[in-house]
PDB file of N, CA and C in Angstrom:
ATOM      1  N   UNK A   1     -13.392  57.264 -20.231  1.00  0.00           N
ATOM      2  CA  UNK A   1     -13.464  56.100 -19.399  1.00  0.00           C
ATOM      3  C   UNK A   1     -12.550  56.312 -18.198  1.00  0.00           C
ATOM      4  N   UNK A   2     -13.147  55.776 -17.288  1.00  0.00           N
ATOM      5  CA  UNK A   2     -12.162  56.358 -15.479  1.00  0.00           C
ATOM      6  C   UNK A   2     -11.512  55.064 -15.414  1.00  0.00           C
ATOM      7  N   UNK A   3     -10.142  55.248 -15.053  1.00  0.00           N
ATOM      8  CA  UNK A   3      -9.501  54.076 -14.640  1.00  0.00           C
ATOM      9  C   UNK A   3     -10.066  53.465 -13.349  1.00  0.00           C
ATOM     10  N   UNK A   4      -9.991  52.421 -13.133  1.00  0.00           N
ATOM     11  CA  UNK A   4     -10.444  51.211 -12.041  1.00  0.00           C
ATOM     12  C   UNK A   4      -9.458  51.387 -11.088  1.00  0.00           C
ATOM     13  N   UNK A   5      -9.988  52.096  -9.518  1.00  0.00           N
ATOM     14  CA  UNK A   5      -9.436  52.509  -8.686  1.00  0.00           C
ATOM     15  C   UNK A   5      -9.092  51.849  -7.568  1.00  0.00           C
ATOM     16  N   UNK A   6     -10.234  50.803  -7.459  1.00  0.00           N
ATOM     17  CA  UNK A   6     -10.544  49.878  -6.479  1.00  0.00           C
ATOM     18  C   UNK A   6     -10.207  48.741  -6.301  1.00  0.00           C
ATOM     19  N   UNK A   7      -9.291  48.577  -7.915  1.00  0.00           N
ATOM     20  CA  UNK A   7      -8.570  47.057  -8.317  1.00  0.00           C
ATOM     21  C   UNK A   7      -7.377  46.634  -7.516  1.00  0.00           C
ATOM     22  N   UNK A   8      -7.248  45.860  -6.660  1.00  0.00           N
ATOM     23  CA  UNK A   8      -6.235  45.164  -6.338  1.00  0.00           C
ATOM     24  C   UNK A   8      -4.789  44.689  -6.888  1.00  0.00           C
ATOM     25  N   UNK A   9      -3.970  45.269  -6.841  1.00  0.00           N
ATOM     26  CA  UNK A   9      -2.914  44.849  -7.611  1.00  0.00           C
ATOM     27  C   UNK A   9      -2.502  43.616  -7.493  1.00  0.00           C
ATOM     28  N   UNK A  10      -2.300  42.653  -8.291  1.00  0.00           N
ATOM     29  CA  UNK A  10      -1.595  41.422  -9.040  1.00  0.00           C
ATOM     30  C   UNK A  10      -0.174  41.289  -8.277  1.00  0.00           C
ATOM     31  N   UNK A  11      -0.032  40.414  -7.743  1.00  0.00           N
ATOM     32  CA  UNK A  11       1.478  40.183  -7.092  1.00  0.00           C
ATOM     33  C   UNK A  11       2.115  40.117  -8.613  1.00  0.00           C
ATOM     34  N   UNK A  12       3.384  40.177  -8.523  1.00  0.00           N
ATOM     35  CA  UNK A  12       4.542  39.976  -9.705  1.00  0.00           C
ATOM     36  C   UNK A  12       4.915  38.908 -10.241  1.00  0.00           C
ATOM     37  N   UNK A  13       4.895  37.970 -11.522  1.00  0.00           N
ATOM     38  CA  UNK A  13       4.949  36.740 -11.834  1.00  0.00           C
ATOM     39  C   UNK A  13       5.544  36.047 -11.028  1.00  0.00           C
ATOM     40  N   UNK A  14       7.060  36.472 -10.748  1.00  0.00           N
ATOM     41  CA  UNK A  14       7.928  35.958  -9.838  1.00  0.00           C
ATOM     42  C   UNK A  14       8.087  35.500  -8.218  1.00  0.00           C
ATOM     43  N   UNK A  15       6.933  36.251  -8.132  1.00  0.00           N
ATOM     44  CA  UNK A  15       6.329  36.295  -6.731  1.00  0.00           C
ATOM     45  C   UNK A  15       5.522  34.845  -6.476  1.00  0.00           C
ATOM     46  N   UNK A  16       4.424  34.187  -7.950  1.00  0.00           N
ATOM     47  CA  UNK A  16       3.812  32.980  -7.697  1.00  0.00           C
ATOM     48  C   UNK A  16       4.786  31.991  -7.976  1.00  0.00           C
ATOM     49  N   UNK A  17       4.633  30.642  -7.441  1.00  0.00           N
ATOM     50  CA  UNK A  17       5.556  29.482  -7.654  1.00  0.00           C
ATOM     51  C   UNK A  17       4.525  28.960  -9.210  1.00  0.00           C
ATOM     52  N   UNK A  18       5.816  28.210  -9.356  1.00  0.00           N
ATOM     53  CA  UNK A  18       5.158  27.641 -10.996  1.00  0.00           C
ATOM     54  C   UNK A  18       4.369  26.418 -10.561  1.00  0.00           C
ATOM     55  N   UNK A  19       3.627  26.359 -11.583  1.00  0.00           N
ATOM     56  CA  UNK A  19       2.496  25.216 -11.368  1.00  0.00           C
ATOM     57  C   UNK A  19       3.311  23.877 -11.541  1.00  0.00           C
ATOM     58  N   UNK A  20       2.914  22.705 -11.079  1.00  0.00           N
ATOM     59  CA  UNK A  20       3.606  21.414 -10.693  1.00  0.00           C
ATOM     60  C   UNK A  20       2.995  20.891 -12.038  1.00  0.00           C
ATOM     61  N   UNK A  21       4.088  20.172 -12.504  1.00  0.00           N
ATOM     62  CA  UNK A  21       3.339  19.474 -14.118  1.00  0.00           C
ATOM     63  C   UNK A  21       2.463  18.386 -13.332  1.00  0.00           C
ATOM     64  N   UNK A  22       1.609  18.365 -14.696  1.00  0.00           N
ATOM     65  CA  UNK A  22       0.941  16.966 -14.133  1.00  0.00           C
ATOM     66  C   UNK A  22       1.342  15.614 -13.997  1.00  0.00           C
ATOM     67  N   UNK A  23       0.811  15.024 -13.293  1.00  0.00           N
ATOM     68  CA  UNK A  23       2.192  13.465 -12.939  1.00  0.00           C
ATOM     69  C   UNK A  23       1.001  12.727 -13.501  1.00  0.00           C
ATOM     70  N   UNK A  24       1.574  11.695 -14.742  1.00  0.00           N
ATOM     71  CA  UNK A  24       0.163  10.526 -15.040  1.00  0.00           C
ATOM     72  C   UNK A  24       0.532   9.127 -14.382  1.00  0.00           C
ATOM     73  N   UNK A  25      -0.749   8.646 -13.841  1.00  0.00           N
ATOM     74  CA  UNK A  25      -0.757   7.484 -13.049  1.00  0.00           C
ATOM     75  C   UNK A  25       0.462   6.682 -13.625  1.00  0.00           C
ATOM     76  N   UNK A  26       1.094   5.740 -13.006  1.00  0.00           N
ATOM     77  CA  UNK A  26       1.981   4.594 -13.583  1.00  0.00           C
ATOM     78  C   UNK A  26       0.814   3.524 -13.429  1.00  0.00           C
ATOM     79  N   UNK A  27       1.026   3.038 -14.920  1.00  0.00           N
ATOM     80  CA  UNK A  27       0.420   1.241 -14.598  1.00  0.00           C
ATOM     81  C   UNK A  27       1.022   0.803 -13.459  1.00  0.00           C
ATOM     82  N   UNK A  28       0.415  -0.480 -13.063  1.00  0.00           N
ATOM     83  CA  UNK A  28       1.198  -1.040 -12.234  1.00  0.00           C
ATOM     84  C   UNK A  28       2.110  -2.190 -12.574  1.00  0.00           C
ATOM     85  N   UNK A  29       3.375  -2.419 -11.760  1.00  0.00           N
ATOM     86  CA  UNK A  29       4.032  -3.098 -12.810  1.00  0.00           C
ATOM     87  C   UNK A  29       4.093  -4.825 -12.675  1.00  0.00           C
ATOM     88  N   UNK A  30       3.050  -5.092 -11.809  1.00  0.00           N
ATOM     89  CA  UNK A  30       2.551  -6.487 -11.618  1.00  0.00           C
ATOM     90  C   UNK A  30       1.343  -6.834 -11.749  1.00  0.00           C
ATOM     91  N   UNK A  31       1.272  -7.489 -12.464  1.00  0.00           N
ATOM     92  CA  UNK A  31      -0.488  -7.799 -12.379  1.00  0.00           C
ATOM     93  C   UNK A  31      -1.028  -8.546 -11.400  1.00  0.00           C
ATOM     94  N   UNK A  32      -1.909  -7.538 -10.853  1.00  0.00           N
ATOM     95  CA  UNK A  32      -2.528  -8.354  -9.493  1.00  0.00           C
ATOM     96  C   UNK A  32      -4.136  -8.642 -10.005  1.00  0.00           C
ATOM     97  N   UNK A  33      -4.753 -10.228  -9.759  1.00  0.00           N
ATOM     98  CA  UNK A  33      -5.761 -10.348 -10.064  1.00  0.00           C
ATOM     99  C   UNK A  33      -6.345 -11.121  -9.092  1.00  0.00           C
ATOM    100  N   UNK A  34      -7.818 -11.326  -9.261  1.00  0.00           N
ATOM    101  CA  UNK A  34      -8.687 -11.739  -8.459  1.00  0.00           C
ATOM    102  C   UNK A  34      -9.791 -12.238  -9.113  1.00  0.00           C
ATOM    103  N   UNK A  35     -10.998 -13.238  -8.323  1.00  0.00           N
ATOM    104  CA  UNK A  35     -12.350 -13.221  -8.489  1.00  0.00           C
ATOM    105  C   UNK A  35     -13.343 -12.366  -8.134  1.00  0.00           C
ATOM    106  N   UNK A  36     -14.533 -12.195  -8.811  1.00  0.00           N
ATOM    107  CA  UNK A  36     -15.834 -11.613  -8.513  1.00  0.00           C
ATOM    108  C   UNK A  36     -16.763 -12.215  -8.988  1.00  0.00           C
ATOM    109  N   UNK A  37     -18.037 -12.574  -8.005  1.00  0.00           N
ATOM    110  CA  UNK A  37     -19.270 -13.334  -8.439  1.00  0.00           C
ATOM    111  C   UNK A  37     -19.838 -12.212  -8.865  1.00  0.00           C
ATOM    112  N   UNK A  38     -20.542 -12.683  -9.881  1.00  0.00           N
ATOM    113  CA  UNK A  38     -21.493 -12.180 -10.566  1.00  0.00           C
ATOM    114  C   UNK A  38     -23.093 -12.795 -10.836  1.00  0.00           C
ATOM    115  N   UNK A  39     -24.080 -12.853  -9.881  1.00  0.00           N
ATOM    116  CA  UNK A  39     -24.777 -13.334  -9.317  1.00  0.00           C
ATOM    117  C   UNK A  39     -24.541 -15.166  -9.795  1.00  0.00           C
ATOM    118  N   UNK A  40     -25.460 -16.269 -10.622  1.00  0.00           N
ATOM    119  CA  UNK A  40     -24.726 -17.819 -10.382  1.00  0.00           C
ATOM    120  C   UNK A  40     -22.989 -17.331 -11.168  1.00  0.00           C
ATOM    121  N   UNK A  41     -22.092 -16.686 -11.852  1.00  0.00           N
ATOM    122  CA  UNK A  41     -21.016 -16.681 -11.992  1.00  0.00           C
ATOM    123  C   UNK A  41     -20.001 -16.448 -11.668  1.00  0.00           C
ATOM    124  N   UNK A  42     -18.886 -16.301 -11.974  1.00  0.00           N
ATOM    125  CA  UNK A  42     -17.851 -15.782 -11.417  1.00  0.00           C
ATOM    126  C   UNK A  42     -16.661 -15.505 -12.618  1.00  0.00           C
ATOM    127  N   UNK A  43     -16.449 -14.329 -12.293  1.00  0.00           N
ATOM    128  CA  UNK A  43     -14.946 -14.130 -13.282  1.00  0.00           C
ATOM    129  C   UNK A  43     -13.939 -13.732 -12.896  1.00  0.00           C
ATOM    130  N   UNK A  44     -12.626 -13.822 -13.308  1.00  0.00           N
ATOM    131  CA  UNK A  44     -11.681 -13.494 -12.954  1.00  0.00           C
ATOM    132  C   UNK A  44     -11.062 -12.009 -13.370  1.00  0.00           C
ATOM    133  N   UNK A  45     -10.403 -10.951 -12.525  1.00  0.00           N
ATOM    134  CA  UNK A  45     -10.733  -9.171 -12.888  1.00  0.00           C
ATOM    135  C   UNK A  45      -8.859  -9.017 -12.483  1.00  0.00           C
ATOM    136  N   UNK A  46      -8.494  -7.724 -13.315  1.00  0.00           N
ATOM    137  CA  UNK A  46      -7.168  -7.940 -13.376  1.00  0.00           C
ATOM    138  C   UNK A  46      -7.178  -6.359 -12.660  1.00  0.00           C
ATOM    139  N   UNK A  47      -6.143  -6.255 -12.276  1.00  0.00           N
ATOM    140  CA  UNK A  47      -5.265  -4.793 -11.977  1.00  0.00           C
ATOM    141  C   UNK A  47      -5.222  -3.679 -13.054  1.00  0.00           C
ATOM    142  N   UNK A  48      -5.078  -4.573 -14.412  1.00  0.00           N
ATOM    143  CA  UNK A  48      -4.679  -3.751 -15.374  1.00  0.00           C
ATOM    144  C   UNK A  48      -6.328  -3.719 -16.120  1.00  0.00           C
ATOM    145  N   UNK A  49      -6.940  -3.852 -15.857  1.00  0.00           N
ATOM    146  CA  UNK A  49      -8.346  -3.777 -16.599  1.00  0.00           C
ATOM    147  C   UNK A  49      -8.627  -5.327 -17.151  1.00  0.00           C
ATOM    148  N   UNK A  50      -8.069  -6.187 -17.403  1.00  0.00           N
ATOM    149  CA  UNK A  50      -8.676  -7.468 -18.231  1.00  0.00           C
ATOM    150  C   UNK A  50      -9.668  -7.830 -17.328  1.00  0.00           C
ATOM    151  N   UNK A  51     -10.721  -8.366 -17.751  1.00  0.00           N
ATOM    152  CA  UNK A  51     -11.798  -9.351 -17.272  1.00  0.00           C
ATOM    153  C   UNK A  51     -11.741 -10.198 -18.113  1.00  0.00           C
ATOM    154  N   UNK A  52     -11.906 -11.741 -17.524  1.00  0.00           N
ATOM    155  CA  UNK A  52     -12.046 -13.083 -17.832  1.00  0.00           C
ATOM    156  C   UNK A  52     -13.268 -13.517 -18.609  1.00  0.00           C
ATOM    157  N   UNK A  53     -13.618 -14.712 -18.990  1.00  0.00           N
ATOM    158  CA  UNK A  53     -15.060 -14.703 -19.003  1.00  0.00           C
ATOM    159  C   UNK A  53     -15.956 -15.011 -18.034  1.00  0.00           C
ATOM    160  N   UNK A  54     -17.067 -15.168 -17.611  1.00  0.00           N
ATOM    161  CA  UNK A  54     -18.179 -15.929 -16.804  1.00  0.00           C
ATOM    162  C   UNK A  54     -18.106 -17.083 -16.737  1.00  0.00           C
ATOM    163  N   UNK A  55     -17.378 -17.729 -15.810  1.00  0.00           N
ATOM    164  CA  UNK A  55     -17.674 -19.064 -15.569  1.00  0.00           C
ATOM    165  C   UNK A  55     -18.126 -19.096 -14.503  1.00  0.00           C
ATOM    166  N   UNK A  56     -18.830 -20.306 -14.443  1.00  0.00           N
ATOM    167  CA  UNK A  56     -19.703 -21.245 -13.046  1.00  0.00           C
ATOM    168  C   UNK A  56     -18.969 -21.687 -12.183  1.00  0.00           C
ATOM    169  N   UNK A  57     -17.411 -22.202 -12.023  1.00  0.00           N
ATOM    170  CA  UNK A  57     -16.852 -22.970 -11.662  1.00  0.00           C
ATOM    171  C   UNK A  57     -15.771 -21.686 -10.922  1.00  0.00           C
ATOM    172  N   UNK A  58     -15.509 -21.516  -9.536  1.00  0.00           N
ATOM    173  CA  UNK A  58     -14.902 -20.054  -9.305  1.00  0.00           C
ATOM    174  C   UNK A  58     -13.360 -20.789  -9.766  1.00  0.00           C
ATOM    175  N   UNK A  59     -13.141 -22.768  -9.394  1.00  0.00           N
ATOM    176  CA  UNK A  59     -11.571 -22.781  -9.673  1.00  0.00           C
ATOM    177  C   UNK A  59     -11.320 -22.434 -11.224  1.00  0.00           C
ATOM    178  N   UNK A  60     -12.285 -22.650 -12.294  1.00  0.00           N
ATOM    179  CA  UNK A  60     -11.837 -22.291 -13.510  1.00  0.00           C
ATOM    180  C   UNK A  60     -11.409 -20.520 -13.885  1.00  0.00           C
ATOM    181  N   UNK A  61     -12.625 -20.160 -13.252  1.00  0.00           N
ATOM    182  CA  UNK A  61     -12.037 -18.594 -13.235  1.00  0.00           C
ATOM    183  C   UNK A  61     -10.794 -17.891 -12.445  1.00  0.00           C
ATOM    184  N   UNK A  62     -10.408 -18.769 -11.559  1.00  0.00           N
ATOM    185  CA  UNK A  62      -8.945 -18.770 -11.020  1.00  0.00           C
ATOM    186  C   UNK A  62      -7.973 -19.144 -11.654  1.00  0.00           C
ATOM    187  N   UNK A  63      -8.459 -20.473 -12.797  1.00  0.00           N
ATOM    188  CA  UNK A  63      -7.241 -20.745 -13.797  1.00  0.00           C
ATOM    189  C   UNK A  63      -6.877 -19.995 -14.637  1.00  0.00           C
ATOM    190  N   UNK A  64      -8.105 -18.850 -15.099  1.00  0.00           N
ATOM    191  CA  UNK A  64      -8.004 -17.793 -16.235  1.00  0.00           C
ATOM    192  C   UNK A  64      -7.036 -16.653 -15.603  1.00  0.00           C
ATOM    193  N   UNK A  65      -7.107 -16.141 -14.047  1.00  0.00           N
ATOM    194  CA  UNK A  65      -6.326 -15.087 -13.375  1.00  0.00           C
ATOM    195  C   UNK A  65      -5.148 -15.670 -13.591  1.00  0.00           C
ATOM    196  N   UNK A  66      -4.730 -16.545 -12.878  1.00  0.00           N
ATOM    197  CA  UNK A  66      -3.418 -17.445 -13.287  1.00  0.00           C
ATOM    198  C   UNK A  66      -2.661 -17.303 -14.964  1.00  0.00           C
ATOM    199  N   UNK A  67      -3.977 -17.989 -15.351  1.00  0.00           N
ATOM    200  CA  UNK A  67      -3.265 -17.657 -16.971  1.00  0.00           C
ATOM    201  C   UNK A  67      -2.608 -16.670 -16.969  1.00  0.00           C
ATOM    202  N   UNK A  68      -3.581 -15.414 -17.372  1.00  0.00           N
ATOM    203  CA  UNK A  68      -3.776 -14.383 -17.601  1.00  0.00           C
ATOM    204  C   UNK A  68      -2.535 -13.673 -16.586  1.00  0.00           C
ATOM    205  N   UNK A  69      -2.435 -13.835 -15.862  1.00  0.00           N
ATOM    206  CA  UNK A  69      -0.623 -13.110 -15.097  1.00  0.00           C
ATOM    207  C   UNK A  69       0.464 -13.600 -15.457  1.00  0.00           C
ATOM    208  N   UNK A  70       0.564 -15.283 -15.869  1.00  0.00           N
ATOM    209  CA  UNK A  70       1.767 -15.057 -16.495  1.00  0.00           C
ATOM    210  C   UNK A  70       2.259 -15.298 -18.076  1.00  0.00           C
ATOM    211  N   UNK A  71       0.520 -14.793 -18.923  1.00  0.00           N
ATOM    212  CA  UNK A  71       1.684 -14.900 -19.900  1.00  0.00           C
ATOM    213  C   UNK A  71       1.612 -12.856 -20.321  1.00  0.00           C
ATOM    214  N   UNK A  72       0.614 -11.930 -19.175  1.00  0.00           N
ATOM    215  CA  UNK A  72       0.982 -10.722 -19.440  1.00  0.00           C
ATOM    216  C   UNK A  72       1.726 -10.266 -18.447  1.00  0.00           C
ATOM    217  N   UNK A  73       2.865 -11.170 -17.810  1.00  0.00           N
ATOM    218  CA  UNK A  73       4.141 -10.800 -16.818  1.00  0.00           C
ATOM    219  C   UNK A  73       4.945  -9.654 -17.386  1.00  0.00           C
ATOM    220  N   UNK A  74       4.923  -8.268 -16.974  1.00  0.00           N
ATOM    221  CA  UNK A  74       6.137  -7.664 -17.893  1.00  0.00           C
ATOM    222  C   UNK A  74       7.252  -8.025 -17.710  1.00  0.00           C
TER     223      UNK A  74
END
């Protein structure tokens, strides 16, 4: 077997920088929420993933965002 003549040599470990760890998202540390219609409904949608239920009424689904921030205030 012929050695591989044409191969490019490999810089020296020391030569590459080390790979950057991975950084995982931070929650966020306020809950920010809002409405979204959902054709006749509307619900209330959180920062942190919660959704409300479907209500008709957009101020009731505003009372649920409300709720819903301060009793999951960290």
């Amino acid at each position: 077997m012929e050695p591989h003549i044409d191969a490019t040599p490999a810089p020296p470990l020391d030569a590459v920088p080390a790979p950057r760890p991975w950084s995982q998202p931070q929650p966020p540390t306020a809950h920010t929420t809002s409405t979204t219609d959902r054709g006749s409904f509307c619900l209330a949608v959180c920062s942190c993933g919660w959704k409300g239920p479907a209500r008709r009424s957009r101020d009731v689904a505003r009372k649920d965002a409300t709720g819903h921030a301060a009793t999951e205030a960290p």
